[in-house]
C-alpha atoms as a PDB file:
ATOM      1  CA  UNK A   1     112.891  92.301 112.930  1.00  0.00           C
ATOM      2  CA  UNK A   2     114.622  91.686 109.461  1.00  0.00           C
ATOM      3  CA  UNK A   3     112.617  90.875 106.508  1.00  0.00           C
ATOM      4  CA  UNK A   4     113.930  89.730 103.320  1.00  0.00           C
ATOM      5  CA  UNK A   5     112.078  89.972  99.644  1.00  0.00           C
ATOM      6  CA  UNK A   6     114.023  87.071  97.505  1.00  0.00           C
ATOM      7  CA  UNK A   7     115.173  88.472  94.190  1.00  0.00           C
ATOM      8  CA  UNK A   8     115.258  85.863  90.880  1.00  0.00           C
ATOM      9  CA  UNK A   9     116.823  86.759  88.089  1.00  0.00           C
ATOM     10  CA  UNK A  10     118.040  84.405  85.029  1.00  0.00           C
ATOM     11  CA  UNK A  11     121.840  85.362  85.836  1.00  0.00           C
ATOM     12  CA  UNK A  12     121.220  84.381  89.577  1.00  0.00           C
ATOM     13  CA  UNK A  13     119.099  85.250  92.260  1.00  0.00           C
ATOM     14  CA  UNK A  14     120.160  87.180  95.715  1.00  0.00           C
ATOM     15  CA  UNK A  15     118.177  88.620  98.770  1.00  0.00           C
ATOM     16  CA  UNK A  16     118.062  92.021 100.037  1.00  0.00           C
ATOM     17  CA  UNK A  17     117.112  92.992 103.628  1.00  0.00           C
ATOM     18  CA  UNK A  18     114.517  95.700 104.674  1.00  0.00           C
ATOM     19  CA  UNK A  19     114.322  96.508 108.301  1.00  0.00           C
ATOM     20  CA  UNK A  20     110.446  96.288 109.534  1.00  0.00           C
ATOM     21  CA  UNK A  21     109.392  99.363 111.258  1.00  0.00           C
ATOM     22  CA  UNK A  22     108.725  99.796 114.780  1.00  0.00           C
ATOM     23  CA  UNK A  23     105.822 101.987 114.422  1.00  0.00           C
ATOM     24  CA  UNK A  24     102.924 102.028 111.317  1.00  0.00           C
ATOM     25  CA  UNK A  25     102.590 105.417 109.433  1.00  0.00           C
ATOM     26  CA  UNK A  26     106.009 106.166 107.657  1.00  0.00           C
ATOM     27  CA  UNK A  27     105.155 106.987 104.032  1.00  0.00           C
ATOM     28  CA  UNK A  28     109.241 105.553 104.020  1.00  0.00           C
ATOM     29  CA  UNK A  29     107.863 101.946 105.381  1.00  0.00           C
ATOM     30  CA  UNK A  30     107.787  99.055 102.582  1.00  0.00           C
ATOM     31  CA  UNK A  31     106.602  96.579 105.791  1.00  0.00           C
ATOM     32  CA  UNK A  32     104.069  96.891 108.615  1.00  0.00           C
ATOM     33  CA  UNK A  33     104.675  95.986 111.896  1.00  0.00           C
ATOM     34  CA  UNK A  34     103.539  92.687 111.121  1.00  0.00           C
ATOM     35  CA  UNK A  35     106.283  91.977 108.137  1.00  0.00           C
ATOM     36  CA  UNK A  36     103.501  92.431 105.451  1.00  0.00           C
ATOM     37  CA  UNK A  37     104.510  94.420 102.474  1.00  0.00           C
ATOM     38  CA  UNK A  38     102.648  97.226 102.494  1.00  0.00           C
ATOM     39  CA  UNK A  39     102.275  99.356  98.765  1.00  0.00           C
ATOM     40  CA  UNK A  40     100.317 102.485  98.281  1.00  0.00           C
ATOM     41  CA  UNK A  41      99.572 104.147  94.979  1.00  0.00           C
ATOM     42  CA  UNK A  42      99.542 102.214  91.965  1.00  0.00           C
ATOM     43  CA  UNK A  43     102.059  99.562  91.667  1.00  0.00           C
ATOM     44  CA  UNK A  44     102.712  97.543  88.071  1.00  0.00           C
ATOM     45  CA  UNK A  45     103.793  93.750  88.127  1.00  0.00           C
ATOM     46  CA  UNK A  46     105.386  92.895  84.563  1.00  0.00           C
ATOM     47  CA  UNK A  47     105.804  89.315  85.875  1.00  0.00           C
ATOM     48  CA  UNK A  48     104.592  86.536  87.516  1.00  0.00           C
ATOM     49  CA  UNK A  49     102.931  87.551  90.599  1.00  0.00           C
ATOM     50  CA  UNK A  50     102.255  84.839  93.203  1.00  0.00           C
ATOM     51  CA  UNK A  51      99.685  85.184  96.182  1.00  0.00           C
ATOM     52  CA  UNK A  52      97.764  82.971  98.840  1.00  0.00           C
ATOM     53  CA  UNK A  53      95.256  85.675  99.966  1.00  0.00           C
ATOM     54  CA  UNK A  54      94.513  89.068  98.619  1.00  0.00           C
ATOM     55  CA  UNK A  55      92.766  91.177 100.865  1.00  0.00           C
ATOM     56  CA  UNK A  56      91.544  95.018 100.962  1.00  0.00           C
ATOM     57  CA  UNK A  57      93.433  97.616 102.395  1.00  0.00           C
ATOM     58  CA  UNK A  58      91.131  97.789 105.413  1.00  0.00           C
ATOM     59  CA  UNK A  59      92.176  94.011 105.833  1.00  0.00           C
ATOM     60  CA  UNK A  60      88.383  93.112 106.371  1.00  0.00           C
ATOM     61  CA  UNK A  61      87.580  91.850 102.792  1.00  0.00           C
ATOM     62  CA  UNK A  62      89.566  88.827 101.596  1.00  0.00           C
ATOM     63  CA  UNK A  63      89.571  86.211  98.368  1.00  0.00           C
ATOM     64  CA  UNK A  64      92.121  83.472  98.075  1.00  0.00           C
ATOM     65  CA  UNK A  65      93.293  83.055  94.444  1.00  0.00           C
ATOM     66  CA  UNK A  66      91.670  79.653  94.115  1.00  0.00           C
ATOM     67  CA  UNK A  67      88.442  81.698  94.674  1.00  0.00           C
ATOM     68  CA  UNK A  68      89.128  84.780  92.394  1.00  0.00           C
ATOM     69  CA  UNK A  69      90.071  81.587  89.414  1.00  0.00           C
ATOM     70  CA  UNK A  70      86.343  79.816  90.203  1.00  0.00           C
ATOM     71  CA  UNK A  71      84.498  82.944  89.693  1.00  0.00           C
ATOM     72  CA  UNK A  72      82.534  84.538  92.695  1.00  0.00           C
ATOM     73  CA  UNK A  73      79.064  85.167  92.710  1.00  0.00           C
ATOM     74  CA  UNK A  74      78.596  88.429  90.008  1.00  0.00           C
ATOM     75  CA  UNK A  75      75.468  89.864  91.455  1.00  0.00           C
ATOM     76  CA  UNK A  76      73.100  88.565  94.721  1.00  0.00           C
ATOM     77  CA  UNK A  77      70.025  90.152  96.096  1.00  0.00           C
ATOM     78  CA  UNK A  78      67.545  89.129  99.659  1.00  0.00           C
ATOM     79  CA  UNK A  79      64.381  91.242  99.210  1.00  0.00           C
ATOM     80  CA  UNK A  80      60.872  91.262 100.085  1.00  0.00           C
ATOM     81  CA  UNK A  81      58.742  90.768  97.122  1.00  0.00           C
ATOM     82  CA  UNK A  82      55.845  93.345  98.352  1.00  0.00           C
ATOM     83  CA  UNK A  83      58.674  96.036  99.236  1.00  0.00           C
ATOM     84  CA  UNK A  84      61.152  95.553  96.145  1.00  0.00           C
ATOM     85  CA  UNK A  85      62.379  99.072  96.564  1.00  0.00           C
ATOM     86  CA  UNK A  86      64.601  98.579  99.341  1.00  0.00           C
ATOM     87  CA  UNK A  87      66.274  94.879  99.333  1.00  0.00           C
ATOM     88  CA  UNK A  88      67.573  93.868 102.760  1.00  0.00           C
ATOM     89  CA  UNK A  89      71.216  93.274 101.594  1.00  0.00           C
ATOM     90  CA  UNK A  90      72.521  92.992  98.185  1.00  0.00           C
ATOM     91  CA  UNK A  91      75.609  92.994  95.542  1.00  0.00           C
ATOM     92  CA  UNK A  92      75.877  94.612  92.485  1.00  0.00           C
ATOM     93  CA  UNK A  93      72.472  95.072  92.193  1.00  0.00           C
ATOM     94  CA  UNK A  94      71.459  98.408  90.984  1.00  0.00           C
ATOM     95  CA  UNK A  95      67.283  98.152  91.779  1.00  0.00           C
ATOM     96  CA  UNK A  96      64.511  95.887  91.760  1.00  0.00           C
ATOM     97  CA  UNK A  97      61.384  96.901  88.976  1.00  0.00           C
ATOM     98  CA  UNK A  98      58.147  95.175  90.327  1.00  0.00           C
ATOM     99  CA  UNK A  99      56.575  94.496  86.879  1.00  0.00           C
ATOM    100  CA  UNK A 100      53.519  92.593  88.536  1.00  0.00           C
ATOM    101  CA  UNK A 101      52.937  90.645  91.484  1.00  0.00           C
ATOM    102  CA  UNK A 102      55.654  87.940  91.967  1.00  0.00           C
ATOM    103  CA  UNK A 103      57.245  89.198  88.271  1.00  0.00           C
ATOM    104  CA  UNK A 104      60.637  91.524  89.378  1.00  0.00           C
ATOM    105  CA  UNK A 105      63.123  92.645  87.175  1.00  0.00           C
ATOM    106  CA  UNK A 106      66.749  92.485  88.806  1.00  0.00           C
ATOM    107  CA  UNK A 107      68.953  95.482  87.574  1.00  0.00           C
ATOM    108  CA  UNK A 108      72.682  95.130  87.658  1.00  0.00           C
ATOM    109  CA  UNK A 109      75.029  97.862  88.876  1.00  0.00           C
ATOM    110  CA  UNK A 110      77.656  96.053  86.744  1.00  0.00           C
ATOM    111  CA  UNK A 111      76.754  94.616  83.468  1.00  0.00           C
ATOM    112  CA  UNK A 112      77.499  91.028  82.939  1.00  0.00           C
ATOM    113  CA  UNK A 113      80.122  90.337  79.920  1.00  0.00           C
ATOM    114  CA  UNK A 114      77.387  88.010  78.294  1.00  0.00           C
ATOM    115  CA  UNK A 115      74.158  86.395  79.140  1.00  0.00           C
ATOM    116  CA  UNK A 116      75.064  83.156  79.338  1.00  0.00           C
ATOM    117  CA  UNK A 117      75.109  83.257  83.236  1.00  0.00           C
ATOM    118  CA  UNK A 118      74.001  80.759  85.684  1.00  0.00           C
ATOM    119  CA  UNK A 119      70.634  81.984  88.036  1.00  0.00           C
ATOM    120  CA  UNK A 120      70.585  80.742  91.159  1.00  0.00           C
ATOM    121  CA  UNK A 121      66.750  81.643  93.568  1.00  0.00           C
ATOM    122  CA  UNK A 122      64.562  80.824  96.433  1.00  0.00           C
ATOM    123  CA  UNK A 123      61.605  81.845  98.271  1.00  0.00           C
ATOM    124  CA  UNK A 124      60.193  81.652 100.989  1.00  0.00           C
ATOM    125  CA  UNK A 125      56.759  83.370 102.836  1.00  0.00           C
ATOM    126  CA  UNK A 126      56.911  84.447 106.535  1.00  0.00           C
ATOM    127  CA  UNK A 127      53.991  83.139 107.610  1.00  0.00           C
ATOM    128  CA  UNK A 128      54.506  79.839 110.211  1.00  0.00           C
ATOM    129  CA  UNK A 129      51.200  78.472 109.113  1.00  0.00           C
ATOM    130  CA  UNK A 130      52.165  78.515 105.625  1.00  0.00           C
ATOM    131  CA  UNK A 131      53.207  74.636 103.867  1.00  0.00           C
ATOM    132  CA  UNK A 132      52.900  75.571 100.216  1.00  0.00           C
ATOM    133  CA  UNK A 133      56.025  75.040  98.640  1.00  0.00           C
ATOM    134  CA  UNK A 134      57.095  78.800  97.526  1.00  0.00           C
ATOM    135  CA  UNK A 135      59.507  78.780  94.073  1.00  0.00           C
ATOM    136  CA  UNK A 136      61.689  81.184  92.439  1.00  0.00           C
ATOM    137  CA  UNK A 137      62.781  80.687  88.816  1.00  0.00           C
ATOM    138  CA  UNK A 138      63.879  83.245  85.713  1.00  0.00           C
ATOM    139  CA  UNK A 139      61.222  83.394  83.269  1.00  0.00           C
ATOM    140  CA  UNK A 140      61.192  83.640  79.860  1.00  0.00           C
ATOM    141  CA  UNK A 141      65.122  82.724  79.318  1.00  0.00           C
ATOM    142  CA  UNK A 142      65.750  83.243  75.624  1.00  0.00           C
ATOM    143  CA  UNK A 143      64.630  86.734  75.749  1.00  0.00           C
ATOM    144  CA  UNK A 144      64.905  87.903  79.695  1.00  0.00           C
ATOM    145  CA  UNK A 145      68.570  87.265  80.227  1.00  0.00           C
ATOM    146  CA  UNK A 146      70.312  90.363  79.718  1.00  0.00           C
ATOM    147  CA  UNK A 147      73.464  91.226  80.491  1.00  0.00           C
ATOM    148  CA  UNK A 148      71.972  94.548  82.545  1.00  0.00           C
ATOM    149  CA  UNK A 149      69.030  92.542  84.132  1.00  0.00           C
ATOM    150  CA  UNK A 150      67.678  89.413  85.020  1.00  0.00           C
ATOM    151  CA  UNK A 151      63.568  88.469  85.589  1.00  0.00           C
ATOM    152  CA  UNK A 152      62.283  86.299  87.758  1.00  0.00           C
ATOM    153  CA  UNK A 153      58.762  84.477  88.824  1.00  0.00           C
ATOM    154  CA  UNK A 154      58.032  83.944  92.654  1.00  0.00           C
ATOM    155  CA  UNK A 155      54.934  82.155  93.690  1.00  0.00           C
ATOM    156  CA  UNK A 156      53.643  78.596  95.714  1.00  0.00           C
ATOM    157  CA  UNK A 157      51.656  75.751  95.087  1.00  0.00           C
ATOM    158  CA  UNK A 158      48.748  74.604  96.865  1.00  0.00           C
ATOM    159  CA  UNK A 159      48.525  71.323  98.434  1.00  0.00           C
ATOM    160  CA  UNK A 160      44.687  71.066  97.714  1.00  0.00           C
ATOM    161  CA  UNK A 161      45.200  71.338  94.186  1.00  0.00           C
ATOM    162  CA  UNK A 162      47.684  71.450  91.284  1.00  0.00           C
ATOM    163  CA  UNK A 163      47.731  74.856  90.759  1.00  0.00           C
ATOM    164  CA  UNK A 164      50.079  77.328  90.949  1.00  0.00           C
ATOM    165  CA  UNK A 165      50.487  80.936  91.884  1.00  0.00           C
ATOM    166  CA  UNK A 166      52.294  83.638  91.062  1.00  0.00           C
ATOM    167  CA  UNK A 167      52.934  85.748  94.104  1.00  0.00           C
ATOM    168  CA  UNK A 168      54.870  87.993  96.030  1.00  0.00           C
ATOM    169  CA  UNK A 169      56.820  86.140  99.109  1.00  0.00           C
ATOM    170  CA  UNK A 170      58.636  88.040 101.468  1.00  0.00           C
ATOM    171  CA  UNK A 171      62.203  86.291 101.639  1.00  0.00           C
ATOM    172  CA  UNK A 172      63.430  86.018  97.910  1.00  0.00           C
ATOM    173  CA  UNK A 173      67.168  85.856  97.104  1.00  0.00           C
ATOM    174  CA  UNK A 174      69.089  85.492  94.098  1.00  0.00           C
ATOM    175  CA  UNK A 175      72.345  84.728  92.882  1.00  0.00           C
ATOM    176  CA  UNK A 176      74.262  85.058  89.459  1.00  0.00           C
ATOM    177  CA  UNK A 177      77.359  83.373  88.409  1.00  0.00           C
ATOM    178  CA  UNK A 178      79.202  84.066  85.362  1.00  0.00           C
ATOM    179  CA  UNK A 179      81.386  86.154  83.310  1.00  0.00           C
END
């Protein structure tokens, strides 16, 4: 298989051919056996570079540039509120202070550039026999959005009564967009 890499320039333009290689592993090899261009080490682009899809060198983790321009979420977090030590999955999120019952602090790994980012939560309790609407919201914005950390307020309200309560529920996730 021949692969060509198309070559602009402002006094013309011309193509050069690089033979794919029959077998993956050559340090010598510019293409895998697929025709990909494959590039270790660190590589500089002075130019214009144009891609569909960039993807990890294990090929497993992929973003398409449209998705890279709209901004992907910055941080995400699914915990249990009565075990905030050890969140069931999350994203650039450092750890999880309990400050009181249904009050966590969410700790970046990552700082965000500013604090103008968008906060995204639900909750939910695991209990089948449960119908109070559970809620998830940041409290106290003007002075708990930080560009380290984020807090947030989980709880339900009753149906018997217009109450609410601050609580612990044991699905919470989060999201953060921004810069």
């Amino acid at each position: 298989m021949t692969a060509k890499i198309k070559l602009n320039a402002a006094s013309g333009g011309g193509s050069i051919s690089i033979n794919a290689p029959t077998s993956a592993g050559s340090d010598t090899d510019f293409l895998d056996t697929s025709g990909n261009l494959a590039v270790s080490g660190t590589t500089t682009c002075t130019g214009n570079l144009k891609a569909g899809t960039i993807t990890d060198t294990s090929g497993n983790n992929s973003s398409t540039t449209a998705q890279i321009a709209q901004g992907r979420c910055k941080a995400w977090v699914n915990y249990n509120g009565g075990s905030v030590s050890s969140p069931r999955d999350s994203f650039n999120v450092d750890s999880i202070t309990s400050i009181a019952s249904g009050k966590h602090q969410i700790n970046f790994t990552t700082a965000m550039t500013n604090d103008d980012y968008a906060f995204f939560g639900s909750s939910a309790q695991a209990d089948e026999d449960n119908d109070n609407p559970c809620f998830c919201f940041p409290y106290q914005y003007d002075s708990q959005y930080k560009t380290t950390s984020v807090r947030v307020k989980t709880g339900y309200h009753t149906h018997t009564s217009s109450n609410i309560s601050i609580a612990n529920r044991s699905f919470t996730s989060i999201g953060i967009f921004g810069d």
